[in-house]
PDB file of N, CA and C in Angstrom:
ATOM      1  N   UNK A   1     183.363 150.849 150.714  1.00  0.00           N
ATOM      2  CA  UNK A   1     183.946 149.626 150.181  1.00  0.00           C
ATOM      3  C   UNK A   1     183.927 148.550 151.266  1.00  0.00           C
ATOM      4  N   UNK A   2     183.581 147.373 150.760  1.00  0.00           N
ATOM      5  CA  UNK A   2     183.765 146.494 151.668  1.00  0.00           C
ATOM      6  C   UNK A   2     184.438 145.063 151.367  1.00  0.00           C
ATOM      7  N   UNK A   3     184.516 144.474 152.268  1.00  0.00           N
ATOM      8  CA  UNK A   3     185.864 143.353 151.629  1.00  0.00           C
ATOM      9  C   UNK A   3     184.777 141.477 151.440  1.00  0.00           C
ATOM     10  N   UNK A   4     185.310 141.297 149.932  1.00  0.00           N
ATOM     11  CA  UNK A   4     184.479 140.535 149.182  1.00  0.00           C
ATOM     12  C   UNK A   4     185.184 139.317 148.723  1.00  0.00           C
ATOM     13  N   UNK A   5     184.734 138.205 148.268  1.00  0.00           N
ATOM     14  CA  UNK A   5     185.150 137.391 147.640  1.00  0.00           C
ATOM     15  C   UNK A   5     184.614 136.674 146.966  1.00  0.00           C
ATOM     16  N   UNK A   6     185.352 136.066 145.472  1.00  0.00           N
ATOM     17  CA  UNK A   6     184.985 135.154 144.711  1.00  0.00           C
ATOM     18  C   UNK A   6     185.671 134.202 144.423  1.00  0.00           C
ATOM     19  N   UNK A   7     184.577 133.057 143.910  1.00  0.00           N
ATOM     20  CA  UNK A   7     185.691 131.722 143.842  1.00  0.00           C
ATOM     21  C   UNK A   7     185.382 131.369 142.163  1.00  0.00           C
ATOM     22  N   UNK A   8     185.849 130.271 142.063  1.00  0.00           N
ATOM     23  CA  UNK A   8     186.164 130.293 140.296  1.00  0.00           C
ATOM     24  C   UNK A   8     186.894 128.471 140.425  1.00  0.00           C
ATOM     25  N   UNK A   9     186.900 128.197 139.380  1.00  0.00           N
ATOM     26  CA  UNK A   9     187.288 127.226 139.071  1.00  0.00           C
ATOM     27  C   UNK A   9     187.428 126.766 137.996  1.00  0.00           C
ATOM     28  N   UNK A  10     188.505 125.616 137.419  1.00  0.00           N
ATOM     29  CA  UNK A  10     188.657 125.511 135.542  1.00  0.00           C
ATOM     30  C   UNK A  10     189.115 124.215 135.804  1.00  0.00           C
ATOM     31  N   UNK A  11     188.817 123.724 134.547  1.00  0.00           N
ATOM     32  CA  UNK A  11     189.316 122.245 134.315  1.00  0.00           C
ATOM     33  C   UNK A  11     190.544 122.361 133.141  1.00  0.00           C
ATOM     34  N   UNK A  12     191.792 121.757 133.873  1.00  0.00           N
ATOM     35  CA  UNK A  12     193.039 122.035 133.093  1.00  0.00           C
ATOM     36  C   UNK A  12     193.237 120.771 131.802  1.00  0.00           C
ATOM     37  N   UNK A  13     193.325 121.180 130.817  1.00  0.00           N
ATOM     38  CA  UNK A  13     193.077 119.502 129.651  1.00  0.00           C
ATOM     39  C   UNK A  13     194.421 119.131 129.922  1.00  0.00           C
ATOM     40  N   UNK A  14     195.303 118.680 130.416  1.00  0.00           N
ATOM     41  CA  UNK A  14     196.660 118.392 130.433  1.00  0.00           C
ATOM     42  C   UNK A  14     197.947 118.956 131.738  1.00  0.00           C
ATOM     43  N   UNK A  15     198.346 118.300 132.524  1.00  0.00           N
ATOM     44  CA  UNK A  15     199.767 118.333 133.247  1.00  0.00           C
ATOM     45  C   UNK A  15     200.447 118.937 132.782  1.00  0.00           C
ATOM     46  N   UNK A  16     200.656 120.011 132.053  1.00  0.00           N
ATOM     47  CA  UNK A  16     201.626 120.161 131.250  1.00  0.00           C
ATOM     48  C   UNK A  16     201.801 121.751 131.691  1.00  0.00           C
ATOM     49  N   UNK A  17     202.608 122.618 131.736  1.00  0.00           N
ATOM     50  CA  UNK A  17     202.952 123.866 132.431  1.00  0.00           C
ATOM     51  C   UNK A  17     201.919 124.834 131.880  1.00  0.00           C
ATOM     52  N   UNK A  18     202.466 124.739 130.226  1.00  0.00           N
ATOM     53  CA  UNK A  18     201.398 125.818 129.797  1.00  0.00           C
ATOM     54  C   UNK A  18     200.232 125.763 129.741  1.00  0.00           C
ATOM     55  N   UNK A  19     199.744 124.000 129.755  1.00  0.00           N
ATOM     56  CA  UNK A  19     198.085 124.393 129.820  1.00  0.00           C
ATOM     57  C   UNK A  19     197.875 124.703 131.304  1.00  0.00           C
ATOM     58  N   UNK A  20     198.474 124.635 132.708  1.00  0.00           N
ATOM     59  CA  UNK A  20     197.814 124.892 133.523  1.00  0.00           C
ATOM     60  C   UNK A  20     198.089 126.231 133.863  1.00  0.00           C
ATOM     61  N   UNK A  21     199.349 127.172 133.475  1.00  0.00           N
ATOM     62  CA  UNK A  21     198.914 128.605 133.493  1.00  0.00           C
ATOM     63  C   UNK A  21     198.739 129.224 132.314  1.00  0.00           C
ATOM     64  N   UNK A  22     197.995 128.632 130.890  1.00  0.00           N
ATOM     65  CA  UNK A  22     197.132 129.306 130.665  1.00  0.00           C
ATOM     66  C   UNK A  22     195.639 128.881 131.245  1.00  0.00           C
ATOM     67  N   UNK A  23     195.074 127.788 131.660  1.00  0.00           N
ATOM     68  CA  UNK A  23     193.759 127.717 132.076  1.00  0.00           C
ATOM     69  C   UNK A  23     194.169 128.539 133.267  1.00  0.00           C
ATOM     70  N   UNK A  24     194.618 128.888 133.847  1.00  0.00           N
ATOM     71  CA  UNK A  24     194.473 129.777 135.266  1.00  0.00           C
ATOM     72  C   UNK A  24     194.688 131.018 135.195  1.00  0.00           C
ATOM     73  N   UNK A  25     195.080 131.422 133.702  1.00  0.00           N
ATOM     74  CA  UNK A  25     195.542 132.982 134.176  1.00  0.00           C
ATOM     75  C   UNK A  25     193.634 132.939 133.159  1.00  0.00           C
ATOM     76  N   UNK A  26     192.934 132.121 131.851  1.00  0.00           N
ATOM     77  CA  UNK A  26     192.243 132.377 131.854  1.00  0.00           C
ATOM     78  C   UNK A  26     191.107 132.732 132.719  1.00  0.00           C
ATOM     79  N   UNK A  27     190.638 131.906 133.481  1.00  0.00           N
ATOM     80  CA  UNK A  27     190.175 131.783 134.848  1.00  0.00           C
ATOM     81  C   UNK A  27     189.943 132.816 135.752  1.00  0.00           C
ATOM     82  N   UNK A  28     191.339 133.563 135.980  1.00  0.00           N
ATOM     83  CA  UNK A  28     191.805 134.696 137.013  1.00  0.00           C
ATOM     84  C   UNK A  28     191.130 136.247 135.829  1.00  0.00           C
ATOM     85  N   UNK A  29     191.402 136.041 134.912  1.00  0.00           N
ATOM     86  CA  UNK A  29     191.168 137.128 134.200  1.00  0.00           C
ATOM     87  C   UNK A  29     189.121 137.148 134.069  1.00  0.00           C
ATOM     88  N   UNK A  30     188.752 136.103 133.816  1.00  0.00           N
ATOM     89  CA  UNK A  30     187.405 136.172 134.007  1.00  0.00           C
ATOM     90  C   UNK A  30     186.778 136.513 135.503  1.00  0.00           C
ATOM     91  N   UNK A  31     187.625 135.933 136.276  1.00  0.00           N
ATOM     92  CA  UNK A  31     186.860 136.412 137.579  1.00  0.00           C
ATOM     93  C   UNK A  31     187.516 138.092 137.678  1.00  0.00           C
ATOM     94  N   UNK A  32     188.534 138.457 137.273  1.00  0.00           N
ATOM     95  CA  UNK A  32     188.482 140.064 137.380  1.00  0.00           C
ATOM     96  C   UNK A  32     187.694 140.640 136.648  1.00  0.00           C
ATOM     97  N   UNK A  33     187.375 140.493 135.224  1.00  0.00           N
ATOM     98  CA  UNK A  33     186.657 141.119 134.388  1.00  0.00           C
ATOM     99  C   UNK A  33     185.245 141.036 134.742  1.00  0.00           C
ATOM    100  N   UNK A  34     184.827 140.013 135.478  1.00  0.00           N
ATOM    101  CA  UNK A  34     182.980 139.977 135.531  1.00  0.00           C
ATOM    102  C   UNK A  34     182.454 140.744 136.884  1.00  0.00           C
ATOM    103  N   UNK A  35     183.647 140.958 138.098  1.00  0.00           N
ATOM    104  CA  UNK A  35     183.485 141.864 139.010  1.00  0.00           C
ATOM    105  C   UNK A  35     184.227 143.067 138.948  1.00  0.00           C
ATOM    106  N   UNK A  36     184.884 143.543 137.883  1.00  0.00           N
ATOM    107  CA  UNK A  36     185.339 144.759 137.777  1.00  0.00           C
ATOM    108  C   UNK A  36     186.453 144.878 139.042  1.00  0.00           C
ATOM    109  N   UNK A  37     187.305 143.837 139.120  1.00  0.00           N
ATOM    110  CA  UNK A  37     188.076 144.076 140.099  1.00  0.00           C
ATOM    111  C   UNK A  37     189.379 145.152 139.374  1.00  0.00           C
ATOM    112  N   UNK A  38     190.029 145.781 140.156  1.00  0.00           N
ATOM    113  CA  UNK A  38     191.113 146.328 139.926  1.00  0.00           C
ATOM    114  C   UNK A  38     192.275 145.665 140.457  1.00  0.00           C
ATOM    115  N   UNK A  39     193.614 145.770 140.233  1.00  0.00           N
ATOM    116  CA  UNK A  39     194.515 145.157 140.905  1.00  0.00           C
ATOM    117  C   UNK A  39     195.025 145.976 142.683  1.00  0.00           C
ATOM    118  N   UNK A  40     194.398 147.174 142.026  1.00  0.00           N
ATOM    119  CA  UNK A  40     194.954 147.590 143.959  1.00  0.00           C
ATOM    120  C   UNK A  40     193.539 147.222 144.637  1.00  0.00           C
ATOM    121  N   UNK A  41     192.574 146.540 144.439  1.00  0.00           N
ATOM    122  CA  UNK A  41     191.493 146.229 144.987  1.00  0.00           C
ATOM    123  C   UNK A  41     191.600 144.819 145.680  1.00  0.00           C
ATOM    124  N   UNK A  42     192.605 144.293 144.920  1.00  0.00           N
ATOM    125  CA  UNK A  42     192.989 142.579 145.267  1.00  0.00           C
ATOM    126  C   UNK A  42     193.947 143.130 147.045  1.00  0.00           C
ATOM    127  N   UNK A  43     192.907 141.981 148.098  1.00  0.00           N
ATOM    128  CA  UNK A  43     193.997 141.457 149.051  1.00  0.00           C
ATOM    129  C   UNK A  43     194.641 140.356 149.124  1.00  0.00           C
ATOM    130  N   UNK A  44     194.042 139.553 148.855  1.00  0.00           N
ATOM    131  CA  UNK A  44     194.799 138.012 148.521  1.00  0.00           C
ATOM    132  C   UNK A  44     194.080 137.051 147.676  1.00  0.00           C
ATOM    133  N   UNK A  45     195.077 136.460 147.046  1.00  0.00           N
ATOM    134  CA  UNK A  45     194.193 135.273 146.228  1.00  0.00           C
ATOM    135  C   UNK A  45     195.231 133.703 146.618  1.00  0.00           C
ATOM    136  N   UNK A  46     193.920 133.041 146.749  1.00  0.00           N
ATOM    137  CA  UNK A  46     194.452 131.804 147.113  1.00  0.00           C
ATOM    138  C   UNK A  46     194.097 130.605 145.890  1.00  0.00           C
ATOM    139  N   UNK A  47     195.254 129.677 145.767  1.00  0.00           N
ATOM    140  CA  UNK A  47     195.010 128.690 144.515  1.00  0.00           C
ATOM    141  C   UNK A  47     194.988 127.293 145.296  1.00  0.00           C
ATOM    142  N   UNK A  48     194.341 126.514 144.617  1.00  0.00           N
ATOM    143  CA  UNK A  48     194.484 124.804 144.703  1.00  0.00           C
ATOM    144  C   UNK A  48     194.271 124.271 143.910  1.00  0.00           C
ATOM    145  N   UNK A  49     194.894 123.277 143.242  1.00  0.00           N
ATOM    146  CA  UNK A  49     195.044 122.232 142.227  1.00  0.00           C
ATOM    147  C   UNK A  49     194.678 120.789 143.084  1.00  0.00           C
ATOM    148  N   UNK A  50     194.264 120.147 142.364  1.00  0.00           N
ATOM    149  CA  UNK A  50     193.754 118.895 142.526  1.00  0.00           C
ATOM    150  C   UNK A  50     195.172 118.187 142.068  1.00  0.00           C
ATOM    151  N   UNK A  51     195.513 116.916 142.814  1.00  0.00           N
ATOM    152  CA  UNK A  51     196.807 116.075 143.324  1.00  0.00           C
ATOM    153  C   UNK A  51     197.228 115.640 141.840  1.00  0.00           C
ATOM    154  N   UNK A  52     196.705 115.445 140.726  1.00  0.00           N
ATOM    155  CA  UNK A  52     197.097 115.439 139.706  1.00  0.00           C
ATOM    156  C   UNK A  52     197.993 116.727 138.714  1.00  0.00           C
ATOM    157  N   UNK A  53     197.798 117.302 139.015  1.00  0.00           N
ATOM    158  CA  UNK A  53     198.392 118.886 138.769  1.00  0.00           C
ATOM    159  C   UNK A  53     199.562 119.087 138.974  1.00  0.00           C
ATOM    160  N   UNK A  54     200.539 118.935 139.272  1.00  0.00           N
ATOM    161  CA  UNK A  54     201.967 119.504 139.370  1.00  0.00           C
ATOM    162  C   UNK A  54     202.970 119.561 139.015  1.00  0.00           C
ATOM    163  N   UNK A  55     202.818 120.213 137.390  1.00  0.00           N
ATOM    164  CA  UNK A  55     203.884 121.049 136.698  1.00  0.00           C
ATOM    165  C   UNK A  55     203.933 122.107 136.876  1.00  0.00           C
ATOM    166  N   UNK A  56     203.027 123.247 137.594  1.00  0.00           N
ATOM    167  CA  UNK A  56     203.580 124.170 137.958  1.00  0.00           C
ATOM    168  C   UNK A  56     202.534 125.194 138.573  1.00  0.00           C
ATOM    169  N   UNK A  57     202.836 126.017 139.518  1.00  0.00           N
ATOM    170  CA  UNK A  57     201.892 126.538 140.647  1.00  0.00           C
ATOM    171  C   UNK A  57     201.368 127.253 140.196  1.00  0.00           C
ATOM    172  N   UNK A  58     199.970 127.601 140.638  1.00  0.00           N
ATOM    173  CA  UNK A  58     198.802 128.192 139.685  1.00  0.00           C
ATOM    174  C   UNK A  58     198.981 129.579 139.985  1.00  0.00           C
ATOM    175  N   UNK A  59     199.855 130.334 140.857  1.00  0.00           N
ATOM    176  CA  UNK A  59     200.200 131.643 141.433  1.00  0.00           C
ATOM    177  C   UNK A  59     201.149 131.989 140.460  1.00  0.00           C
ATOM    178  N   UNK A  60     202.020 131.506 139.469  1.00  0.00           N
ATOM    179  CA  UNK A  60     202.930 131.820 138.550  1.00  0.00           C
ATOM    180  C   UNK A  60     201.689 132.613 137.878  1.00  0.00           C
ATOM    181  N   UNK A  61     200.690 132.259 137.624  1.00  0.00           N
ATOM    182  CA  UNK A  61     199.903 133.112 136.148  1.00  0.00           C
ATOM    183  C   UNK A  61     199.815 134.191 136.780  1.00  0.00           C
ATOM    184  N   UNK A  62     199.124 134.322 137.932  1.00  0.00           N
ATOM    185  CA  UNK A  62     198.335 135.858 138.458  1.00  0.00           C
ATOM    186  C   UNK A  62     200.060 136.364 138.068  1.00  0.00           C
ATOM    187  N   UNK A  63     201.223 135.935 138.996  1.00  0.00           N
ATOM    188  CA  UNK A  63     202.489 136.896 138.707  1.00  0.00           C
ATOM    189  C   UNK A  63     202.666 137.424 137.306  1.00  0.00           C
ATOM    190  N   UNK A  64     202.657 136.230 136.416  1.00  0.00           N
ATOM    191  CA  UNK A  64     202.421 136.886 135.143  1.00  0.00           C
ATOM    192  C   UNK A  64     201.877 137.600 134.534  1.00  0.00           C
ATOM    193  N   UNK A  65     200.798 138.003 135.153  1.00  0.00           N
ATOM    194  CA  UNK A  65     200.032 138.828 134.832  1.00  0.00           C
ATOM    195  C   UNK A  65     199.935 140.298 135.523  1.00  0.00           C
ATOM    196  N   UNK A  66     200.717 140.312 136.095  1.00  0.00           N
ATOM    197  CA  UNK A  66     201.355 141.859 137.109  1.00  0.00           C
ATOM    198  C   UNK A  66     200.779 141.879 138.249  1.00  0.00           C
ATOM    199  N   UNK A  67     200.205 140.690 138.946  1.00  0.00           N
ATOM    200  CA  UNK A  67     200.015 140.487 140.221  1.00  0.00           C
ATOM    201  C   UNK A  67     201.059 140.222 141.421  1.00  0.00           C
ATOM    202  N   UNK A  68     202.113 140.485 140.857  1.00  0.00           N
ATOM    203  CA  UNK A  68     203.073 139.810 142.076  1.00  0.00           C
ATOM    204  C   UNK A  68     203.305 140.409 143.182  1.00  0.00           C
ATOM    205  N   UNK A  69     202.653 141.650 143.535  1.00  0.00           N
ATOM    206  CA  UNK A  69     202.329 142.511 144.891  1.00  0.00           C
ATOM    207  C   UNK A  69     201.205 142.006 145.546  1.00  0.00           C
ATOM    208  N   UNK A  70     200.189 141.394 145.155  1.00  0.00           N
ATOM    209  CA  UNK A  70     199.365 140.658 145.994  1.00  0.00           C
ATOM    210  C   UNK A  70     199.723 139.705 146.060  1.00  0.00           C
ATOM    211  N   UNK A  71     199.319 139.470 147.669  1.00  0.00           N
ATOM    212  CA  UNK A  71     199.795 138.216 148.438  1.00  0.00           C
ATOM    213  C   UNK A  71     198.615 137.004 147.391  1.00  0.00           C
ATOM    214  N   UNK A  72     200.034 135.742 147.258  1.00  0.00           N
ATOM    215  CA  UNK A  72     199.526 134.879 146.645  1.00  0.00           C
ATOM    216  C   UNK A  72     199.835 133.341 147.636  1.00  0.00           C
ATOM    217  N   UNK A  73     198.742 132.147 147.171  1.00  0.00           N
ATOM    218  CA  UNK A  73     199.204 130.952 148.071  1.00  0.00           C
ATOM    219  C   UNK A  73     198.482 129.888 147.308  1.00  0.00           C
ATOM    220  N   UNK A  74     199.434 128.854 147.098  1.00  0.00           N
ATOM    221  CA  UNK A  74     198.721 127.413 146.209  1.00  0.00           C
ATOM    222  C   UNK A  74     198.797 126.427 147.515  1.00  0.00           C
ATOM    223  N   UNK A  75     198.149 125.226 147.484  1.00  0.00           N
ATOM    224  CA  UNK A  75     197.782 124.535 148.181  1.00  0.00           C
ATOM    225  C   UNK A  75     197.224 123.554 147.055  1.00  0.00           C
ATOM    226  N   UNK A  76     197.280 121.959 147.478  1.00  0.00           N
ATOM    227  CA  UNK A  76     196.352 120.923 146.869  1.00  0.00           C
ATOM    228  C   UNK A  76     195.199 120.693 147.443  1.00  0.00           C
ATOM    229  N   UNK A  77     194.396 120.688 146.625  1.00  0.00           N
ATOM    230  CA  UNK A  77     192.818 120.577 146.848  1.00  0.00           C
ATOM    231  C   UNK A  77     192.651 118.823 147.714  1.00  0.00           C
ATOM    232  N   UNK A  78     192.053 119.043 148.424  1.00  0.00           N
ATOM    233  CA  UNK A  78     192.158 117.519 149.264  1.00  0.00           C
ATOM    234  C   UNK A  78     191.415 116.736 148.231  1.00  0.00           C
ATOM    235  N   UNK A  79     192.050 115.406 148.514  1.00  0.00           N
ATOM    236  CA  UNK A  79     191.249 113.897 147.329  1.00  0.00           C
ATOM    237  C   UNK A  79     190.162 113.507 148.455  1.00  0.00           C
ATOM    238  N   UNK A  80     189.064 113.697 147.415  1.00  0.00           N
ATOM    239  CA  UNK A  80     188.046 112.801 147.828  1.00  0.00           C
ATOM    240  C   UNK A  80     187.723 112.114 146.824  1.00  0.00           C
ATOM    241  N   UNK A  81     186.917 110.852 146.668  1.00  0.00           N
ATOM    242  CA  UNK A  81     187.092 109.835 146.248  1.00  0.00           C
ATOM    243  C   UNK A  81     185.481 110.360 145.348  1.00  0.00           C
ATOM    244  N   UNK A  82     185.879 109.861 143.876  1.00  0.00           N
ATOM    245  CA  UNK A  82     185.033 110.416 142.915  1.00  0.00           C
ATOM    246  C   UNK A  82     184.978 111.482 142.410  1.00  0.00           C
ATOM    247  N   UNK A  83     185.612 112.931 143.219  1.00  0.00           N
ATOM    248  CA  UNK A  83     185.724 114.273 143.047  1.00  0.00           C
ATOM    249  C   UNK A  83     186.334 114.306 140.983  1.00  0.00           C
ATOM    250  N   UNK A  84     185.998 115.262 140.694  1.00  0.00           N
ATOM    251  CA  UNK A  84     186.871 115.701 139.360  1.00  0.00           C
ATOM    252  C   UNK A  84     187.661 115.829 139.611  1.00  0.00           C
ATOM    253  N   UNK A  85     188.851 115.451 138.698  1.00  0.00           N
ATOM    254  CA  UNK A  85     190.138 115.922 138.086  1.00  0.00           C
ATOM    255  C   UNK A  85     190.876 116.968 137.461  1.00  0.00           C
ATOM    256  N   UNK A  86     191.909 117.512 137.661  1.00  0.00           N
ATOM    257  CA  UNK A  86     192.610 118.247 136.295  1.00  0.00           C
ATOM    258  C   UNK A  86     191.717 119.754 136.734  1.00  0.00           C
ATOM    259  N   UNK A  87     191.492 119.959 138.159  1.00  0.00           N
ATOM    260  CA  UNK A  87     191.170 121.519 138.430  1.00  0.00           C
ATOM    261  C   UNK A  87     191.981 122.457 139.293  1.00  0.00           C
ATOM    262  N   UNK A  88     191.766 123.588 138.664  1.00  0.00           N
ATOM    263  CA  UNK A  88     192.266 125.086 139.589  1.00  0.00           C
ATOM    264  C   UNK A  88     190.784 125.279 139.853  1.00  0.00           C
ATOM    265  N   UNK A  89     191.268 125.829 141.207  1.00  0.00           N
ATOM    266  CA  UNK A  89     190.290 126.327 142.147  1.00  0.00           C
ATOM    267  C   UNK A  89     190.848 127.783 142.473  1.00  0.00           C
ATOM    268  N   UNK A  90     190.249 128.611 142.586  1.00  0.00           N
ATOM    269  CA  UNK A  90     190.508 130.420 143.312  1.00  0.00           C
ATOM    270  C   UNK A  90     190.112 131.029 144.087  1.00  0.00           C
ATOM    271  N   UNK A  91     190.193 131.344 144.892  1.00  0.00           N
ATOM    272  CA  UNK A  91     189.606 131.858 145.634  1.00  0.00           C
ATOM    273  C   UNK A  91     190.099 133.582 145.851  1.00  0.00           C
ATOM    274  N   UNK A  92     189.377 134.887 145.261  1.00  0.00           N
ATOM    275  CA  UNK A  92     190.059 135.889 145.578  1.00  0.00           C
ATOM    276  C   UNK A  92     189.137 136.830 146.672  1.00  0.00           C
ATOM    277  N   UNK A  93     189.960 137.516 147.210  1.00  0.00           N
ATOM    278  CA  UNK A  93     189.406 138.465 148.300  1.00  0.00           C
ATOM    279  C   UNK A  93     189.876 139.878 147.933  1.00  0.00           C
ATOM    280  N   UNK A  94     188.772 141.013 147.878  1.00  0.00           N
ATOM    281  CA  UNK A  94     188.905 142.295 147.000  1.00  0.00           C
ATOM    282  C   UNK A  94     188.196 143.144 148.007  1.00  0.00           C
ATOM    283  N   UNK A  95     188.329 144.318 147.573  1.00  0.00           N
ATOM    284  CA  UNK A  95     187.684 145.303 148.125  1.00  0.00           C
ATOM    285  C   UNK A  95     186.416 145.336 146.839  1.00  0.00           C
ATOM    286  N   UNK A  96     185.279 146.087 147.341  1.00  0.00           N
ATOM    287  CA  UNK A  96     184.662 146.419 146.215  1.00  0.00           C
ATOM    288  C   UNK A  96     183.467 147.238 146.704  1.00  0.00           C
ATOM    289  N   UNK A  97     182.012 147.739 146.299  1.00  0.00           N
ATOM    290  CA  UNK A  97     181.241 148.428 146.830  1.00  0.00           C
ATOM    291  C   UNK A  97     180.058 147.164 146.176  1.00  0.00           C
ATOM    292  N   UNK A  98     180.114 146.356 145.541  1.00  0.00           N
ATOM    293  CA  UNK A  98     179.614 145.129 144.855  1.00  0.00           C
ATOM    294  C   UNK A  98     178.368 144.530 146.749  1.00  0.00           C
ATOM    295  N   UNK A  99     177.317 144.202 146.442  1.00  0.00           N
ATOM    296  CA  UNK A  99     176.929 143.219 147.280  1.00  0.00           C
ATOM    297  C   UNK A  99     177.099 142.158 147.471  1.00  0.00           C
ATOM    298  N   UNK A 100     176.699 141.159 148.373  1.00  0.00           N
ATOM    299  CA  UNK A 100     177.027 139.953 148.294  1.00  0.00           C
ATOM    300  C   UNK A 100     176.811 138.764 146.947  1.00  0.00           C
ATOM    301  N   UNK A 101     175.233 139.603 146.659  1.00  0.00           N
ATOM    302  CA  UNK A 101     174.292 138.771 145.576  1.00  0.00           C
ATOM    303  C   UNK A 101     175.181 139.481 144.380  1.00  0.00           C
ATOM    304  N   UNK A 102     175.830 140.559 144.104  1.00  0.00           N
ATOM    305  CA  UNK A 102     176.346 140.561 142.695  1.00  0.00           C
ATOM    306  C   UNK A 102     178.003 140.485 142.465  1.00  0.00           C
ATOM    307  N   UNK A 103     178.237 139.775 143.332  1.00  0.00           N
ATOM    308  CA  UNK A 103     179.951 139.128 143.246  1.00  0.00           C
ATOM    309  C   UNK A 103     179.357 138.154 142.312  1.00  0.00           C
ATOM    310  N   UNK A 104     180.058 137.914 141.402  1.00  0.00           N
ATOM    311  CA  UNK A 104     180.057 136.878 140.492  1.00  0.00           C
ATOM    312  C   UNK A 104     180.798 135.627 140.368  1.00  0.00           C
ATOM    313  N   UNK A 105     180.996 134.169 140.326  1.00  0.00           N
ATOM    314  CA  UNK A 105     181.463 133.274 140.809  1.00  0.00           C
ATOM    315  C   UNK A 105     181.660 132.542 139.194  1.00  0.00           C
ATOM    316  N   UNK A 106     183.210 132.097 139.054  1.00  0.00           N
ATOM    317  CA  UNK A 106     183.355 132.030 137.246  1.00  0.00           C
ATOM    318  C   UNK A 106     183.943 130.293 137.311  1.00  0.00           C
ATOM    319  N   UNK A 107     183.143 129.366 136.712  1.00  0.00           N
ATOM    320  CA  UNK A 107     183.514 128.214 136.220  1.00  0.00           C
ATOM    321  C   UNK A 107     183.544 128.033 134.923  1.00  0.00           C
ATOM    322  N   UNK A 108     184.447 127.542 134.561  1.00  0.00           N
ATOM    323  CA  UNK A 108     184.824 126.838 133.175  1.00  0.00           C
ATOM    324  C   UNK A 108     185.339 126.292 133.059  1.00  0.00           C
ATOM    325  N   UNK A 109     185.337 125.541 131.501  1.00  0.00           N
ATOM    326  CA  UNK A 109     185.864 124.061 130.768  1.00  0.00           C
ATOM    327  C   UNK A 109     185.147 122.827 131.803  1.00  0.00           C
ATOM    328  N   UNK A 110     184.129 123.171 131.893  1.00  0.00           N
ATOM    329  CA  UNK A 110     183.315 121.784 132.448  1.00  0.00           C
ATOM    330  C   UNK A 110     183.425 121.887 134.233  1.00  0.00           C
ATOM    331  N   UNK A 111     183.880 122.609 134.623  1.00  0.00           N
ATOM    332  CA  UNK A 111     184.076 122.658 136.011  1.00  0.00           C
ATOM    333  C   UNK A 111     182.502 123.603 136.159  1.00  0.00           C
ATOM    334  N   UNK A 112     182.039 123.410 135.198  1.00  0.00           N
ATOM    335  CA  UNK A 112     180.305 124.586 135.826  1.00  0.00           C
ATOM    336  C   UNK A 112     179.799 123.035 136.394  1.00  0.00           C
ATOM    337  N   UNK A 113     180.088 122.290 136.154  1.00  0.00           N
ATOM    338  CA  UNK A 113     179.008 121.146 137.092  1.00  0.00           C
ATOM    339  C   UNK A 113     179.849 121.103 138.735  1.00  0.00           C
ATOM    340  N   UNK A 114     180.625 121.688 138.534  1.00  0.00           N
ATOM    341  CA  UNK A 114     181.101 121.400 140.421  1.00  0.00           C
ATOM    342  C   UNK A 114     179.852 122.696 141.455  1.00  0.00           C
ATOM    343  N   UNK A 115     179.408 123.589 140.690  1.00  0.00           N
ATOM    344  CA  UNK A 115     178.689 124.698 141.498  1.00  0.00           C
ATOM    345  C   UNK A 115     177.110 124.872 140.596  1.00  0.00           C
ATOM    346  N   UNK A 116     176.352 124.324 140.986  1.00  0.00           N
ATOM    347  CA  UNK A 116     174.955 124.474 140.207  1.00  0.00           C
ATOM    348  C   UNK A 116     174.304 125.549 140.479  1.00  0.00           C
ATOM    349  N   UNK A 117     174.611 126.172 141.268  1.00  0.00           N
ATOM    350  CA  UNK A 117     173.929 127.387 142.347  1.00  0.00           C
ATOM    351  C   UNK A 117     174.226 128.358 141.678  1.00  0.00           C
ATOM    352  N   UNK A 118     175.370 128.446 140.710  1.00  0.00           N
ATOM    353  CA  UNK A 118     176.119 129.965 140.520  1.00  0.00           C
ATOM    354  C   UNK A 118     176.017 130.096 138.756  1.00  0.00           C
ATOM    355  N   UNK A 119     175.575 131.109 138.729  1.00  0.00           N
ATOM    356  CA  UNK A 119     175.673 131.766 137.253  1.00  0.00           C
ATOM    357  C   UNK A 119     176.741 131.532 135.976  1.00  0.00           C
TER     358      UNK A 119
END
């Protein structure tokens, strides 16, 4: 096993609590399901929201979702000027036996144009 990571990203339609942990626990659940992560496989996952975002921290979903033993951390995504709006960003770090080339990297709701490179 060796220690891996994937990043992910979603575009939240609304400020509003529940759309941003449900777009994030959607999000979190696609990046577990497309690398077959397990939860004792998770070492940390890190969140950032873009400066528009803050009704509520994108680490509430993973908890909700029976993650609250892995170490979790939100942060705002720095403003740059023109960047998109209204995103969670993820970043998780796992154990896995996965290579580099078949970690899988999960955008959605329009956030696939921030990474052209990735599947």
């Amino acid at each position: 096993m060796r220690l891996r990571a994937a990043r992910g990203a979603i575009r939240v339609p609304s400020d509003e609590s529940h759309a941003l942990l449900g777009s994030t626990e959607r999000l979190l659940s696609a990046v577990l399901q497309r690398n077959e992560i397990e939860s004792e496989d998770l070492v940390s996952i890190m969140f950032t929201a873009t400066e528009d975002l803050r009704s509520a921290f994108p680490a509430e979903a993973a908890r909700r979702m029976g993650l609250g033993l892995v170490p979790l951390m939100c942060a705002q995504e720095i403003s740059v000027e023109g960047s998109m709006s209204s995103v969670v960003r993820v970043l998780l770090h796992f154990h896995s036996e996965r290579t580099l080339d078949e970690v899988e990297h999960v955008y959605l709701d329009g956030a696939e144009s921030l990474r052209d490179d990735v599947r």
